[in-house]
Protein backbone atom coordinates (compact mmCIF):
# COMPACT_ATOMS: atom_id res chain seq x y z
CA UNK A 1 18.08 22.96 16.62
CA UNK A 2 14.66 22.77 14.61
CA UNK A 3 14.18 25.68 12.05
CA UNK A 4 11.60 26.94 14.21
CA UNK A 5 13.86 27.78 16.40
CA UNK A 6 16.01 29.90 14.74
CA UNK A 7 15.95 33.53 14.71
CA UNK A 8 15.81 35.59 11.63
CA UNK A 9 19.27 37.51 13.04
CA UNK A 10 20.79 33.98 12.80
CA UNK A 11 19.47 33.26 9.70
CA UNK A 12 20.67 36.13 8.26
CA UNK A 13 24.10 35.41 8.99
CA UNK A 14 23.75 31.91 6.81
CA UNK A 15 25.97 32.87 3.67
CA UNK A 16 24.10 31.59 0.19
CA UNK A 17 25.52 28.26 -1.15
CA UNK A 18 26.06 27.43 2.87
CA UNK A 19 25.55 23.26 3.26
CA UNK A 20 22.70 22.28 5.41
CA UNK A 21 21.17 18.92 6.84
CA UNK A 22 17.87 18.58 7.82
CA UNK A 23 15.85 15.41 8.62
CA UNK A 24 12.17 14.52 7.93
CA UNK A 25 10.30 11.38 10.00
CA UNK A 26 9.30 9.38 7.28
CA UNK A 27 7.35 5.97 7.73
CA UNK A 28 8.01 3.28 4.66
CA UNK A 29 5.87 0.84 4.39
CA UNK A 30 4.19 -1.60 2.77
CA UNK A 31 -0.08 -1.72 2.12
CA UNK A 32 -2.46 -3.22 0.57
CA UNK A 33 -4.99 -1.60 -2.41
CA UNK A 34 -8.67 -2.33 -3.09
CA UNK A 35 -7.56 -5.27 -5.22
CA UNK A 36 -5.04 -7.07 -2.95
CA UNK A 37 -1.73 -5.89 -4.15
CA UNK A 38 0.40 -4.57 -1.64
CA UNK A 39 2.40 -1.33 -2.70
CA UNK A 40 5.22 0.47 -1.38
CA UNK A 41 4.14 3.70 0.32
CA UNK A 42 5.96 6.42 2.98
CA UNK A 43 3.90 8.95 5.22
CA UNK A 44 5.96 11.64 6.95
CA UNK A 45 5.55 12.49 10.61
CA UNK A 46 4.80 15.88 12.30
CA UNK A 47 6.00 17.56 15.67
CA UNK A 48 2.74 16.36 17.40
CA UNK A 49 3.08 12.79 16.03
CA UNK A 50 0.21 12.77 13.89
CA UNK A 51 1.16 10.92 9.88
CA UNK A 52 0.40 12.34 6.61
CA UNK A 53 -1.67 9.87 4.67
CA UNK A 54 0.47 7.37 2.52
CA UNK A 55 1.99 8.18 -0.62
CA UNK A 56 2.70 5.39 -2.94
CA UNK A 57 6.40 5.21 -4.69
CA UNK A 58 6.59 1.79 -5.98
CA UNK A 59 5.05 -1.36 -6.51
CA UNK A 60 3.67 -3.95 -6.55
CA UNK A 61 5.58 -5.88 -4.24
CA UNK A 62 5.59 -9.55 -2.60
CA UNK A 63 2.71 -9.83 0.58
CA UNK A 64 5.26 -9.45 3.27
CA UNK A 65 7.56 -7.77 0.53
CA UNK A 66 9.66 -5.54 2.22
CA UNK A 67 11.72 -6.12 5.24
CA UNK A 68 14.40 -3.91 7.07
CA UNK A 69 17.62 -5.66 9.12
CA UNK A 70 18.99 -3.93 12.06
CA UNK A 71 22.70 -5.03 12.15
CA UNK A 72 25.40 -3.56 15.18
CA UNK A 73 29.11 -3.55 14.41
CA UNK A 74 29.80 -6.92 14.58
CA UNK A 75 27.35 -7.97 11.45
CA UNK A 76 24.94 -9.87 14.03
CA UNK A 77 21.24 -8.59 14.82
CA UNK A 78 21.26 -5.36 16.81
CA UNK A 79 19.80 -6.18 20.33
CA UNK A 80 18.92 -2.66 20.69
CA UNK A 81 18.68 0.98 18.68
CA UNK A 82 21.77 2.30 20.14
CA UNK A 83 23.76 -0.93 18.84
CA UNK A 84 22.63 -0.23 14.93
CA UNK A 85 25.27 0.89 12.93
CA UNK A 86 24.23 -0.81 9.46
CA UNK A 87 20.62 -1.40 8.35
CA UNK A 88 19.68 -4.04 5.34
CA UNK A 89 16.36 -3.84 2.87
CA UNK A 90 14.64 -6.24 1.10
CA UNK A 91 12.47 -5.71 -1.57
CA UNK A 92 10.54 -8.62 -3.12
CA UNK A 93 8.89 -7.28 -6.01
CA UNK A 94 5.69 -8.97 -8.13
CA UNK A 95 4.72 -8.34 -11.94
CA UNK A 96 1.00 -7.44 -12.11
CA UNK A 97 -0.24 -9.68 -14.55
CA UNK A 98 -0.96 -13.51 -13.97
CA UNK A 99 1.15 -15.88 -13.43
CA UNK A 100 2.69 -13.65 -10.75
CA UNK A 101 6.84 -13.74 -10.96
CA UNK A 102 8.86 -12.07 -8.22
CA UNK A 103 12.33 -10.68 -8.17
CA UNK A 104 14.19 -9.66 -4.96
CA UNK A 105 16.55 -6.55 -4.84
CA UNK A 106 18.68 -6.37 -1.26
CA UNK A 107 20.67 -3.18 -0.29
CA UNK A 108 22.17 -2.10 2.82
CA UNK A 109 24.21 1.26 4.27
CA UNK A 110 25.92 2.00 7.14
CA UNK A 111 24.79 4.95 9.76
CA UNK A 112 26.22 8.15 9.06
CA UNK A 113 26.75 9.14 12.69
CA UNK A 114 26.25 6.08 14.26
CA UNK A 115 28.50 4.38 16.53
CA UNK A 116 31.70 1.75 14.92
C-alpha cells in the first residue's frame, strides 16, 4: 500500500515509535564528467517513471567501474529476476592524480524477502 493511499483515520491509528518500511526506486550508476572521469551517481524514480537528475556519492571510479551480479540459490547466474536471491557489487575505484592506481572493493547480500 503506497502512502498515498492511506487514509488519515488509518494513520491515526499508527502508535509513535511504530516500525515502518518503505522503498524508494533508486538508479546507481556510473557517468562520466566534463573531464573523463567516471563517478558514481544514483537518481531516484517517480510514480510516472520519469528520474531525478543524478546525484554524485563517490568517485572516481575505473571506466566500466562498477558492476552488479545477479546470483539464484544455487550461487550460479540468475537466468531470470524471480531466481535472484543474492546480488554481488564491484567497485573498481581510481586515484585522481597521474599515474592512475585502482583498488577494487567487492560486497554482496542476500534478498530480504526473496525466495531460498
Amino acid at each position: 500500500m503506497r502512502l498515498a493511499d492511506v487514509s488519515p483515520a488509518q494513520l491515526a491509528l499508527v502508535e509513535s515509535g511504530a516500525l515502518f518500511m518503505t522503498r524508494e526506486l533508486t538508479r546507481i550508476q556510473a557517468y562520466p564528467d566534463a573531464n573523463g572521469s567516471y563517478w558514481l551517481g544514483a537518481r531516484a524514480g517517480d510514480d510516472n517513471g520519469a528520474w531525478s537528475d543524478v546525484q554524485p556519492f563517490a568517485g572516481p571510479v575505473a571506466a566500466g567501474g562498477l558492476e552488479f551480479v545477479y546470483l539464484d540459490s544455487g550461487g550460479g547466474l540468475a537466468g531470470f529476476p524471480e531466481a535472484v536471491t543474492r546480488i554481488g557489487v564491484s567497485v573498481t575505484g581510481r586515484t585522481v592524480d597521474r599515474p592512475f592506481l585502482t583498488f577494487k572493493l567487492e560486497a554482496s547480500a542476500s534478498l530480504r524477502d526473496g525466495p531460498r
